[in-house]
N, C-alpha and C. Protein backbone atom coordinates (compact mmCIF):
# COMPACT_ATOMS: atom_id res chain seq x y z
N UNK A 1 0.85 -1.17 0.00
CA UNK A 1 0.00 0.00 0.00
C UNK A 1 0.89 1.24 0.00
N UNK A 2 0.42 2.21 -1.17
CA UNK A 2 1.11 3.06 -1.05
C UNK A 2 1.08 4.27 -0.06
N UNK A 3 2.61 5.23 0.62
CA UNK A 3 2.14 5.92 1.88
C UNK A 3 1.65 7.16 1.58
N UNK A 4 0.36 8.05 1.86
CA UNK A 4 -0.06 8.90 1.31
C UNK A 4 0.98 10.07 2.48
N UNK A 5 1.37 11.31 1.77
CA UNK A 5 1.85 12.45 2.29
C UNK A 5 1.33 13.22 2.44
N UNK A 6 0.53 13.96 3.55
CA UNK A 6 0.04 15.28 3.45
C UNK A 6 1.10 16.27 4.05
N UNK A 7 1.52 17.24 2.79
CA UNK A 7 2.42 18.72 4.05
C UNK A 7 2.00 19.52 4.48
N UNK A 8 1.82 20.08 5.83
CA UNK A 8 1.14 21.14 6.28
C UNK A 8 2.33 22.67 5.84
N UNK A 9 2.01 23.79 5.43
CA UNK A 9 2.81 24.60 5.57
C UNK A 9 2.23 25.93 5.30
N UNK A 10 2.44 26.79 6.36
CA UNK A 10 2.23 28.15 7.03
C UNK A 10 1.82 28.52 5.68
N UNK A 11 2.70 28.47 4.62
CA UNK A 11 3.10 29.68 3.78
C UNK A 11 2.20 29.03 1.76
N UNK A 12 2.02 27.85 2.41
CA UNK A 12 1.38 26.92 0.98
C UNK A 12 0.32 25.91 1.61
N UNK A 13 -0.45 25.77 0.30
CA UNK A 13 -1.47 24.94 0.57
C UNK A 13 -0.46 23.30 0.78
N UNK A 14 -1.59 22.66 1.38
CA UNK A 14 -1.81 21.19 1.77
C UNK A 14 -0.85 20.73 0.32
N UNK A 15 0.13 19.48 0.19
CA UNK A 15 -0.14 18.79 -1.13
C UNK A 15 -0.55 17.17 -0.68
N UNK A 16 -1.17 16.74 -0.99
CA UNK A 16 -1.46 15.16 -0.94
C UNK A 16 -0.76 14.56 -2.35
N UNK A 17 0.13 13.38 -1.77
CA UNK A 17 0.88 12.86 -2.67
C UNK A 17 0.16 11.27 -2.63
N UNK A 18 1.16 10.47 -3.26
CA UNK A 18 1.16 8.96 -2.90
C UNK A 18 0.03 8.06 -3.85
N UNK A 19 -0.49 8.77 -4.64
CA UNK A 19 -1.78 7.88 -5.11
C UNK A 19 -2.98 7.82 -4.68
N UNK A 20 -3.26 8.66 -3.73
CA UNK A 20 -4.12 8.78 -2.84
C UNK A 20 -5.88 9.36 -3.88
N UNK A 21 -6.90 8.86 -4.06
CA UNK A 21 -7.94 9.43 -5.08
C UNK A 21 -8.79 10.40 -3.95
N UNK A 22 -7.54 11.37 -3.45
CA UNK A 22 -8.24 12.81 -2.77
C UNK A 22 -7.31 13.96 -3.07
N UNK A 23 -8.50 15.06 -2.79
CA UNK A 23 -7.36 16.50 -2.50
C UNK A 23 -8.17 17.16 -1.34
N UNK A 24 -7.29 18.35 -1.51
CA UNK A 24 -7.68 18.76 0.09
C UNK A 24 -7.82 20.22 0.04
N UNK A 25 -8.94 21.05 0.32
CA UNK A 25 -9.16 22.51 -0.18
C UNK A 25 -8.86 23.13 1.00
N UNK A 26 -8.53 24.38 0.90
CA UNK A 26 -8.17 25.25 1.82
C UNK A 26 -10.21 25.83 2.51
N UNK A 27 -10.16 25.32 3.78
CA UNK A 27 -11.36 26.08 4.48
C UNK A 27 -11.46 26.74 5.42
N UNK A 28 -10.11 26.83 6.35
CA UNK A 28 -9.92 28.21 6.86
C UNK A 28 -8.50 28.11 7.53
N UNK A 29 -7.74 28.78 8.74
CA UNK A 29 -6.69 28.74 8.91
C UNK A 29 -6.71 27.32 9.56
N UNK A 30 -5.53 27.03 9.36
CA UNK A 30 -5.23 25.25 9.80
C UNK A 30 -6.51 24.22 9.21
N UNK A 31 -7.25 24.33 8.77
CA UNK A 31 -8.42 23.52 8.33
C UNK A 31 -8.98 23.65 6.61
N UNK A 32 -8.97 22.07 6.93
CA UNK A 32 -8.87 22.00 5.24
C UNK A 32 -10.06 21.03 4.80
N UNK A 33 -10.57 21.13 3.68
CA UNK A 33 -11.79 19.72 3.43
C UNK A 33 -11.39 18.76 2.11
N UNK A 34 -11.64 17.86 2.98
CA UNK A 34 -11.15 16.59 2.28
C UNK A 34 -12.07 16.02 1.44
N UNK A 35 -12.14 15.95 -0.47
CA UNK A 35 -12.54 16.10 -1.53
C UNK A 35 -11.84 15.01 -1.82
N UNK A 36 -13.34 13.70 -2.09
CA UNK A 36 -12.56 12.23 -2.81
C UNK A 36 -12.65 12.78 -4.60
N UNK A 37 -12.31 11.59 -5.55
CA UNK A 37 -12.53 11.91 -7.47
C UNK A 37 -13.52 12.39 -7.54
N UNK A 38 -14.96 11.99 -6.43
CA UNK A 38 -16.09 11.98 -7.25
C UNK A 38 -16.46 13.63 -7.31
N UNK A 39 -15.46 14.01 -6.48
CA UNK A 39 -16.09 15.49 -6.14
C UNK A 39 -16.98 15.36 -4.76
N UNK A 40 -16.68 14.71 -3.44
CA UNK A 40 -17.95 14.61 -3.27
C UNK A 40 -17.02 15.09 -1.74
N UNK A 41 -17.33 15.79 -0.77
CA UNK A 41 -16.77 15.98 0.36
C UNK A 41 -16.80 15.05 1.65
N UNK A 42 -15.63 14.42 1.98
CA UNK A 42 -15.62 13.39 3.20
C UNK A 42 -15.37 13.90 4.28
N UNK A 43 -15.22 15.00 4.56
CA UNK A 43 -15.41 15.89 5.76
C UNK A 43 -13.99 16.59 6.24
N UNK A 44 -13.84 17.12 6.93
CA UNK A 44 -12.74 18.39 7.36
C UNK A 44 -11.28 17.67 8.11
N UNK A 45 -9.99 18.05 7.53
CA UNK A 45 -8.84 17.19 8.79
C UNK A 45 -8.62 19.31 9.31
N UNK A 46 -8.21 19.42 10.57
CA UNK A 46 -7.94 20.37 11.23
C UNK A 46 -6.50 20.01 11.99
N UNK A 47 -5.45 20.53 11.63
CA UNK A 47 -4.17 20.83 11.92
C UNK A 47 -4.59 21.36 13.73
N UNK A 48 -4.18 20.72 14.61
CA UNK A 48 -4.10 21.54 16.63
C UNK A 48 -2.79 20.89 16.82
N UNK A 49 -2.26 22.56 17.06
CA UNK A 49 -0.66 22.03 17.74
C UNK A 49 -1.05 21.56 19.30
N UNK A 50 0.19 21.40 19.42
CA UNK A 50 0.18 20.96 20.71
C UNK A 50 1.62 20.67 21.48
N UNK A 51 1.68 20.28 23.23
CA UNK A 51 3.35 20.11 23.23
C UNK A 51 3.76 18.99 22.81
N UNK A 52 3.24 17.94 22.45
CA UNK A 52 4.31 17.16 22.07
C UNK A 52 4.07 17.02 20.11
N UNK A 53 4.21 18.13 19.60
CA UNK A 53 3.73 18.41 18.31
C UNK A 53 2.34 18.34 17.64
N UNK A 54 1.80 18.44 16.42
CA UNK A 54 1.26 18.93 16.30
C UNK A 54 0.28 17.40 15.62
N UNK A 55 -0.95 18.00 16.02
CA UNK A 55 -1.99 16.59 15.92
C UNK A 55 -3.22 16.93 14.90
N UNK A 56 -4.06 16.00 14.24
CA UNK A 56 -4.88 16.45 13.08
C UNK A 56 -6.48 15.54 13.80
N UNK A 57 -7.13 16.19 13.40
CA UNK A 57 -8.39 16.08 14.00
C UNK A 57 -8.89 15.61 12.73
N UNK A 58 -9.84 14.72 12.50
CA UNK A 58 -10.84 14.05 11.33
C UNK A 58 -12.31 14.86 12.05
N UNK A 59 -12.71 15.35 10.91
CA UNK A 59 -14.16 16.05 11.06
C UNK A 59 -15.08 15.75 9.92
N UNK A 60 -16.70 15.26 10.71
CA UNK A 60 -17.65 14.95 9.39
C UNK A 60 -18.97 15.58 10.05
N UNK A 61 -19.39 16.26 8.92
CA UNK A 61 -20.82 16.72 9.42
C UNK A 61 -21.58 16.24 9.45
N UNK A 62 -22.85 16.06 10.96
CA UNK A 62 -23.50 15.06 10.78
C UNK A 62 -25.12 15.42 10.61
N UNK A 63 -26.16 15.32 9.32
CA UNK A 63 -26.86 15.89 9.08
C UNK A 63 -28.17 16.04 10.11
N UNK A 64 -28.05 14.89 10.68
CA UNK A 64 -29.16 14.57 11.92
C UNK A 64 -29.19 15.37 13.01
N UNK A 65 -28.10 16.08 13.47
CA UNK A 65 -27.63 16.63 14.54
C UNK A 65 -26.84 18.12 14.30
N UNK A 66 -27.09 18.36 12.86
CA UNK A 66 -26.72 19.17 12.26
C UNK A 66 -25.39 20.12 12.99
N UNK A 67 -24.77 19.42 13.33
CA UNK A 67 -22.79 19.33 13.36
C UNK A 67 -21.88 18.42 12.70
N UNK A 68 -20.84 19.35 13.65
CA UNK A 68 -19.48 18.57 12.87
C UNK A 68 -19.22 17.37 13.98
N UNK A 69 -19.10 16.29 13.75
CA UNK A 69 -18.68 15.23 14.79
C UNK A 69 -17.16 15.03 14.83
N UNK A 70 -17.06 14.98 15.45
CA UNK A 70 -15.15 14.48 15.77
C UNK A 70 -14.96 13.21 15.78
N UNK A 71 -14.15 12.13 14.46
CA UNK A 71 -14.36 11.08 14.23
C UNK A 71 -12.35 10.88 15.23
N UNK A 72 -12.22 11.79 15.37
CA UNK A 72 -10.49 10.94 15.99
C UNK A 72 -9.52 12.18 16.00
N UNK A 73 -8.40 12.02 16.48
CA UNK A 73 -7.26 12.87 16.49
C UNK A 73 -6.23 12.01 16.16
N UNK A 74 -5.14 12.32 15.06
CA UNK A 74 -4.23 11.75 14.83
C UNK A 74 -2.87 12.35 15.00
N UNK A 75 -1.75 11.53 14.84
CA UNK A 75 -0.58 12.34 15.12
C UNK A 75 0.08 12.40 13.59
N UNK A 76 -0.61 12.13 12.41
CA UNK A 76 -0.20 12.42 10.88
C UNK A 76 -1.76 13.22 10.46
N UNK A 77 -1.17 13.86 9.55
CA UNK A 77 -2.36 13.91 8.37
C UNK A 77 -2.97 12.37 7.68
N UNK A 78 -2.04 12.24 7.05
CA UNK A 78 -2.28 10.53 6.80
C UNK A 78 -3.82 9.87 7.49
N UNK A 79 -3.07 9.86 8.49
CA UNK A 79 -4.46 8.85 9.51
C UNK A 79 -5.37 9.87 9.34
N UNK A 80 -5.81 10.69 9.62
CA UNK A 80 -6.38 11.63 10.02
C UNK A 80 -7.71 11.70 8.69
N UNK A 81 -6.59 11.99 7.16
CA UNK A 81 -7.12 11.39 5.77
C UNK A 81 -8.08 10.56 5.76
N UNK A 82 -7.36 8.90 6.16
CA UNK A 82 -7.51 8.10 6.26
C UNK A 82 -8.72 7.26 6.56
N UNK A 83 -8.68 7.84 7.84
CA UNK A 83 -10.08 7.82 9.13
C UNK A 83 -11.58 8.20 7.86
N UNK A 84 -10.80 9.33 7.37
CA UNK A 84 -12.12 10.18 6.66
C UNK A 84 -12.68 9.49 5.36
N UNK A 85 -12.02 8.90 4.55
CA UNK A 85 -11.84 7.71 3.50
C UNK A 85 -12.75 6.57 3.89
N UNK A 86 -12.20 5.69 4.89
CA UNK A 86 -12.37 4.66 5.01
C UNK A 86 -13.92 4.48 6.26
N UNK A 87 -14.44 5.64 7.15
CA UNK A 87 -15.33 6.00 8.05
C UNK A 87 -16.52 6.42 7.14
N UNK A 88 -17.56 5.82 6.62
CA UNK A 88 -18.57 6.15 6.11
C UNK A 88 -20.00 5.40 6.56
């Protein structure tokens, strides 16, 4: 399996590498939405530093309850991706 890369950086958008059939749009500072081929949105990863570096939150809106649910915190983008991909 190939390893997907997400880079976080101050100064540039997100890039998702690796083969991965997503991208990732800019939706506000540190927070980005995660866009599979179809076009279809799998919900938000959010960049929270922290002291022992910096951790990514998986976010999906949930229409019933009309919020964002917090599906996990990860210590990559990757997982974080991941969670959002594979959590439906």
């Amino acid at each position: 399996m190939a390893q997907l890369t997400v880079r976080f950086d101050s100064n540039e958008a997100p890039v998702v590498t690796g083969g991965r059939p997503v991208t990732l749009a800019a939706a506000g500072p540190q927070l980005w939405r995660v866009i599979d081929s179809a076009q279809r949105v799998l919900g938000h990863i959010q960049r929270a530093p922290g002291p022992s570096g910096a951790r990514y939150r998986a976010r999906r809106f949930h229409s019933g309850v009309r919020a964002f649910i917090e599906l996990g915190e990860f210590w990559s983008a990757d997982d974080a991706v991941d969670c959002l991909r594979y959590a439906r």
